[in-house]
C-alpha atoms as a PDB file:
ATOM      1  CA  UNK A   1      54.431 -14.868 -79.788  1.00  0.00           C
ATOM      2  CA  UNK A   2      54.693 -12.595 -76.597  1.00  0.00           C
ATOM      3  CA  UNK A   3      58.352 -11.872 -76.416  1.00  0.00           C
ATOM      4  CA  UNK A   4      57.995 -12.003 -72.918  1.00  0.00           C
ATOM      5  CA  UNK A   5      59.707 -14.825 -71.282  1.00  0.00           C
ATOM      6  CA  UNK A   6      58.717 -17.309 -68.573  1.00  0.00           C
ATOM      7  CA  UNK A   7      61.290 -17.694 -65.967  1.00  0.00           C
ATOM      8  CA  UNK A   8      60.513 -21.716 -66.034  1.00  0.00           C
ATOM      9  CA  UNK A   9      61.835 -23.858 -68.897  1.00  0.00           C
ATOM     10  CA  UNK A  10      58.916 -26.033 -68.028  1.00  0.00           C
ATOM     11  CA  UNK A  11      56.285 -23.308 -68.051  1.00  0.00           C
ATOM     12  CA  UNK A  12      54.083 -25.361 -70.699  1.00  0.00           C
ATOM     13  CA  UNK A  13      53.911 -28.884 -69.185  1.00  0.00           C
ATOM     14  CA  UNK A  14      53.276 -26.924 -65.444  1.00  0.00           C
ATOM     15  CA  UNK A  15      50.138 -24.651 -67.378  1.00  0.00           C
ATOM     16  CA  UNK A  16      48.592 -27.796 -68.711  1.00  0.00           C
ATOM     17  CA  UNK A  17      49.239 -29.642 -65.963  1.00  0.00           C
ATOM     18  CA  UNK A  18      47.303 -27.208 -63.790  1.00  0.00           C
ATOM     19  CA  UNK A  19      44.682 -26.427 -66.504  1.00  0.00           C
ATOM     20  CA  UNK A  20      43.856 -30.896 -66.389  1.00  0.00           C
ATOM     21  CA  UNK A  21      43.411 -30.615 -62.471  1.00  0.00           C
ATOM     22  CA  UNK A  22      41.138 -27.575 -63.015  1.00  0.00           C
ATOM     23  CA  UNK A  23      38.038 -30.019 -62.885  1.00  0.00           C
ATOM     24  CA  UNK A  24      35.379 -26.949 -64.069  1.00  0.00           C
ATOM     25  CA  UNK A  25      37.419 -26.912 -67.272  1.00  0.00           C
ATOM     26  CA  UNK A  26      36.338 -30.620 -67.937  1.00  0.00           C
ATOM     27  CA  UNK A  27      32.880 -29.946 -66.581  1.00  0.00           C
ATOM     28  CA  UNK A  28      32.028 -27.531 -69.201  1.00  0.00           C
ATOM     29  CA  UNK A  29      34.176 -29.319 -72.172  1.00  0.00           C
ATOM     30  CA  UNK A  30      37.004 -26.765 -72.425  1.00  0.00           C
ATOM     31  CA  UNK A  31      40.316 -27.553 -74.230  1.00  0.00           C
ATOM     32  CA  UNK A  32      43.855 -26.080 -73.706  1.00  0.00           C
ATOM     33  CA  UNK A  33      44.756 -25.424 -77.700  1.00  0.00           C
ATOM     34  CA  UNK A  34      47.549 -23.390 -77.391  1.00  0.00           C
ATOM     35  CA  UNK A  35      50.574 -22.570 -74.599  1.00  0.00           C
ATOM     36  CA  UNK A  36      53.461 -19.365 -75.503  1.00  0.00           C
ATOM     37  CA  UNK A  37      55.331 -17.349 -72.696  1.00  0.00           C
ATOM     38  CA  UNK A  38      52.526 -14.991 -71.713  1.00  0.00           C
ATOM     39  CA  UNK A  39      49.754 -15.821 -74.309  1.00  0.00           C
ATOM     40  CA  UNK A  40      47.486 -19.065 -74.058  1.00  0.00           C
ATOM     41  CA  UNK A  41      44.566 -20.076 -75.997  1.00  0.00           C
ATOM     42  CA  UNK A  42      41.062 -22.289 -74.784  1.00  0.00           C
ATOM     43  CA  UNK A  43      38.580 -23.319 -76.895  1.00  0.00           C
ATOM     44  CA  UNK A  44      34.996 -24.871 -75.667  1.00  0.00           C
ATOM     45  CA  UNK A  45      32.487 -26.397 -78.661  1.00  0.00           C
ATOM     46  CA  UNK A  46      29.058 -25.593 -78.170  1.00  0.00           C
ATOM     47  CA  UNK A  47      26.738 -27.641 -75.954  1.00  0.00           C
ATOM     48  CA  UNK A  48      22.924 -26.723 -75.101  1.00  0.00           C
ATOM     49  CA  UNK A  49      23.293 -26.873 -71.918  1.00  0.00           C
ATOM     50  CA  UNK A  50      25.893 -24.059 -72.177  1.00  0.00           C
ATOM     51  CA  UNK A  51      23.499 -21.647 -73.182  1.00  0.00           C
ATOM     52  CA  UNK A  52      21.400 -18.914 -71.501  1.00  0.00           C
ATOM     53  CA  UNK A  53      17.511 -18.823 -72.696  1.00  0.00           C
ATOM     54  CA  UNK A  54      18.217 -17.144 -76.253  1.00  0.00           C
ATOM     55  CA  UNK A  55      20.283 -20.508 -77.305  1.00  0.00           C
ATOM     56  CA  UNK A  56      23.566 -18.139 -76.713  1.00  0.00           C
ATOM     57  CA  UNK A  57      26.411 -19.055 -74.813  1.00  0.00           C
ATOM     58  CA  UNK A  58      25.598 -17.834 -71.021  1.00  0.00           C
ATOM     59  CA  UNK A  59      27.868 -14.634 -70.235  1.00  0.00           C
ATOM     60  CA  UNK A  60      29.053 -17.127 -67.406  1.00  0.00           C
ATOM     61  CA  UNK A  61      30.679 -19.445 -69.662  1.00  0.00           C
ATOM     62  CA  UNK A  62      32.097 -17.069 -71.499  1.00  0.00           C
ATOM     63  CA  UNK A  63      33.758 -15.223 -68.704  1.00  0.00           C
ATOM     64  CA  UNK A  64      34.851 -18.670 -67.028  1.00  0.00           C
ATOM     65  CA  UNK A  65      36.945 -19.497 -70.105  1.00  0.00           C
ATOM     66  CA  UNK A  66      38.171 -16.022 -70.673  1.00  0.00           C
ATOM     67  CA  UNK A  67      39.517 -15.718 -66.537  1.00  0.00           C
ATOM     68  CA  UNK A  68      40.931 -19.046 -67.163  1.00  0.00           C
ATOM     69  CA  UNK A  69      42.964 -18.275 -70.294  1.00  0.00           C
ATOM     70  CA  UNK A  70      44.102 -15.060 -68.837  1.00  0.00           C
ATOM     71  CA  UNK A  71      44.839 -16.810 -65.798  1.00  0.00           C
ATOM     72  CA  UNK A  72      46.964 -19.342 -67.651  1.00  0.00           C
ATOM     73  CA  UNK A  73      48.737 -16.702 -69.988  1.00  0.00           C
ATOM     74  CA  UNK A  74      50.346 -14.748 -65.965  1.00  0.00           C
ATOM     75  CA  UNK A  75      50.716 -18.366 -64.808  1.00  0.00           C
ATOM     76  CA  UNK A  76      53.215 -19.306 -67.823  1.00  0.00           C
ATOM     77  CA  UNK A  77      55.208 -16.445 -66.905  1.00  0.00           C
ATOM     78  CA  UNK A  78      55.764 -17.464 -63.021  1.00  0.00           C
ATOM     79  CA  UNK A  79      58.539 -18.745 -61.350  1.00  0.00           C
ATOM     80  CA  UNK A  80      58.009 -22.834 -60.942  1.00  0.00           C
ATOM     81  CA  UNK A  81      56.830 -23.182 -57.432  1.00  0.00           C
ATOM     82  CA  UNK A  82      54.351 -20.408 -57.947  1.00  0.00           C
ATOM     83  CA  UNK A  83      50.590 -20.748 -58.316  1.00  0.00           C
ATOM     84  CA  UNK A  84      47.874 -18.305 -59.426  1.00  0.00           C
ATOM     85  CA  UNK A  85      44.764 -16.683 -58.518  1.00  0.00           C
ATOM     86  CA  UNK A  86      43.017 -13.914 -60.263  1.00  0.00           C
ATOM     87  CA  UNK A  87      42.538 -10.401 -58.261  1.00  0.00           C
ATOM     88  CA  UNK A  88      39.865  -9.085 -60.204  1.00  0.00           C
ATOM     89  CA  UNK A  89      38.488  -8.890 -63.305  1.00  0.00           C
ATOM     90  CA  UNK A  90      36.247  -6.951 -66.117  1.00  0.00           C
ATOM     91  CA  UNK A  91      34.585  -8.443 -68.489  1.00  0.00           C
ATOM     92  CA  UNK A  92      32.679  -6.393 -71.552  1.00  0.00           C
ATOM     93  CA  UNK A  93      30.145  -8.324 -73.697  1.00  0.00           C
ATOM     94  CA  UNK A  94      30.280  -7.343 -76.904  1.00  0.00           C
ATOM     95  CA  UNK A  95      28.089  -9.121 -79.065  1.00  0.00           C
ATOM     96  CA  UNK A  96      25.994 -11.898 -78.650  1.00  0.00           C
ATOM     97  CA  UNK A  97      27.568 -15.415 -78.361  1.00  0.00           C
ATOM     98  CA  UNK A  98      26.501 -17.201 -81.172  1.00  0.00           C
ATOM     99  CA  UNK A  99      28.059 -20.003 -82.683  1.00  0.00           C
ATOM    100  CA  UNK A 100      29.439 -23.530 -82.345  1.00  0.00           C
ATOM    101  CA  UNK A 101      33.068 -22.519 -80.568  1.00  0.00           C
ATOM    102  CA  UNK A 102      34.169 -19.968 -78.724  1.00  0.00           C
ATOM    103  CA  UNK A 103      37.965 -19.259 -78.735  1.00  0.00           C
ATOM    104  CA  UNK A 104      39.435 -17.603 -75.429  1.00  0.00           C
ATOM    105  CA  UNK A 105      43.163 -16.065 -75.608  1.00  0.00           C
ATOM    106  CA  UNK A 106      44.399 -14.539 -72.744  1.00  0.00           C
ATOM    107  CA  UNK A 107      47.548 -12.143 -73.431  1.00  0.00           C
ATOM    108  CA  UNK A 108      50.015 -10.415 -70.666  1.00  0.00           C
ATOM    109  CA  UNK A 109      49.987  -6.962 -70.706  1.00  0.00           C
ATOM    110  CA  UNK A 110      51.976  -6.241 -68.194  1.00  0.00           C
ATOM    111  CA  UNK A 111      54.104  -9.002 -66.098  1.00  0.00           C
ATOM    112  CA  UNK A 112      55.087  -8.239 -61.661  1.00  0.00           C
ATOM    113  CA  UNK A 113      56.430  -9.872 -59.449  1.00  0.00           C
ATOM    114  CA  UNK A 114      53.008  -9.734 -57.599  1.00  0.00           C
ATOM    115  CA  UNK A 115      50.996  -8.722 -59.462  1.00  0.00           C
ATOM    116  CA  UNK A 116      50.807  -9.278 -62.943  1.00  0.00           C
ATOM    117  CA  UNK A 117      47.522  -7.526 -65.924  1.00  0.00           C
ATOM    118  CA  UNK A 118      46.122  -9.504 -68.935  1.00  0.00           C
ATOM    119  CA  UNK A 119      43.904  -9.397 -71.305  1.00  0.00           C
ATOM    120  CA  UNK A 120      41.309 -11.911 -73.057  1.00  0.00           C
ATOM    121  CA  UNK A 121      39.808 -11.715 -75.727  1.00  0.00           C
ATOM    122  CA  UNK A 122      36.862 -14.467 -76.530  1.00  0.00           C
ATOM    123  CA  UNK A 123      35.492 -15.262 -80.085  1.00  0.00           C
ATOM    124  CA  UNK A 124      32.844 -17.326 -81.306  1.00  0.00           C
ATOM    125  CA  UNK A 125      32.869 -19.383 -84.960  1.00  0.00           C
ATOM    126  CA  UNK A 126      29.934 -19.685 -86.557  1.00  0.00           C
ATOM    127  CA  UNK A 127      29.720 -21.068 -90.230  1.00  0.00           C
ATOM    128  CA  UNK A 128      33.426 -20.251 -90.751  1.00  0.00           C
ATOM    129  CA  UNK A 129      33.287 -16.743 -89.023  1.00  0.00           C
ATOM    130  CA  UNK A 130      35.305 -15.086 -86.578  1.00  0.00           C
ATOM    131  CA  UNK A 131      33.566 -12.522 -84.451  1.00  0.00           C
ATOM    132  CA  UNK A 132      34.373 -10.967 -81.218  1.00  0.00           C
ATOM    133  CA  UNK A 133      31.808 -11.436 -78.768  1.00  0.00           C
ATOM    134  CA  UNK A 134      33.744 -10.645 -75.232  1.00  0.00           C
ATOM    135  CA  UNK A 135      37.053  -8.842 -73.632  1.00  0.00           C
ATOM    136  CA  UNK A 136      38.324  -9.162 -70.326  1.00  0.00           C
ATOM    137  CA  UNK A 137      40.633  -7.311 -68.685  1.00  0.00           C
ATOM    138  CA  UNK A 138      42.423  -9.144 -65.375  1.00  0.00           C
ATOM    139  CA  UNK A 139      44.886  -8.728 -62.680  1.00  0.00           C
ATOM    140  CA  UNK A 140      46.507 -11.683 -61.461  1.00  0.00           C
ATOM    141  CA  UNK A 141      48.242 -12.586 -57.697  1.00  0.00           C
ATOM    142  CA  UNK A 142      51.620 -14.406 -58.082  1.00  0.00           C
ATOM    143  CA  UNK A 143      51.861 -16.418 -54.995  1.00  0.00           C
ATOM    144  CA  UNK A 144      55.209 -16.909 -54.418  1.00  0.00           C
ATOM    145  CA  UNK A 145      56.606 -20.504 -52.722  1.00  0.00           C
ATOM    146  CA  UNK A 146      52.886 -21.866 -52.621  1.00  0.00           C
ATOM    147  CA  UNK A 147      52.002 -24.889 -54.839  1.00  0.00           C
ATOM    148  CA  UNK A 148      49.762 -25.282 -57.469  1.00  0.00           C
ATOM    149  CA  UNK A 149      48.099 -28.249 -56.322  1.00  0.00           C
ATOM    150  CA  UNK A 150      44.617 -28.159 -54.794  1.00  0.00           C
ATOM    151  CA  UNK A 151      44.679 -27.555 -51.100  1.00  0.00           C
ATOM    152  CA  UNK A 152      40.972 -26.635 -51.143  1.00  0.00           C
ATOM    153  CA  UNK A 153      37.733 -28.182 -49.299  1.00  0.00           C
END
């Protein structure tokens, strides 16, 4: 737990609900695993087709997952007729990412009214192990009064 605390009672049902219309999430196989006031958790298993030419998953992946859950963890904090879009981010690769899941939890670090900084960090589980392969550091756009449904295209 956070200890920070989301200024909608339905901040959980609104992240997930946003997190099934996000439609790359269900391209690449992602899951939402876990939903707290300003920490949230996504998991993807690995797939070949994933991977960059080493058999790794591609830094693109990994980064896709981690801006997501980072995304997710600001989002959970925002007022309900709020949406979300990311600002910028940083992502350091830290190790090679090998293995058969990689984990994704995005953490607030600091909450705005505008703007809002997290963090990610992204492991991958291989044969039972934990390492940490990548860590992201975000800043988030609270837009205010505008919906979270798709308006794009």
């Amino acid at each position: 737990m956070t200890g920070l605390a989301p200024s909608d009672t339905d901040f959980a049902e609104r992240v997930r609900g946003s997190f099934a219309r996000q439609s790359i999430m269900d391209l690449l196989g992602a899951r939402l695993t876990r939903v707290e006031p300003g920490e949230v958790e996504i998991e993807l298993p690995f797939r070949p087709d994933l991977c960059q030419q080493h058999g790794f998953f591609h830094a693109g992946v990994t980064s896709t997952i981690a801006d997501s859950a980072g995304g997710y963890a600001g989002f959970s904090l925002f007022p309900a007729d709020a949406s979300v879009l990311t600002v910028e981010f940083k992502m350091n690769l830290l190790a090679p990412a090998d293995g058969d899941l990689l984990r994704a939890t995005g953490r607030v670090i600091k909450p705005g009214r505008t703007l809002t900084v997290t963090e990610a960090e992204v492991v991958v589980v291989k044969d039972g192990g934990v390492k940490t392969c990548a860590h992201m550091l975000q800043t988030l756009m609270c837009l205010q009064g505008r919906s979270d449904m798709s308006q794009a295209g």
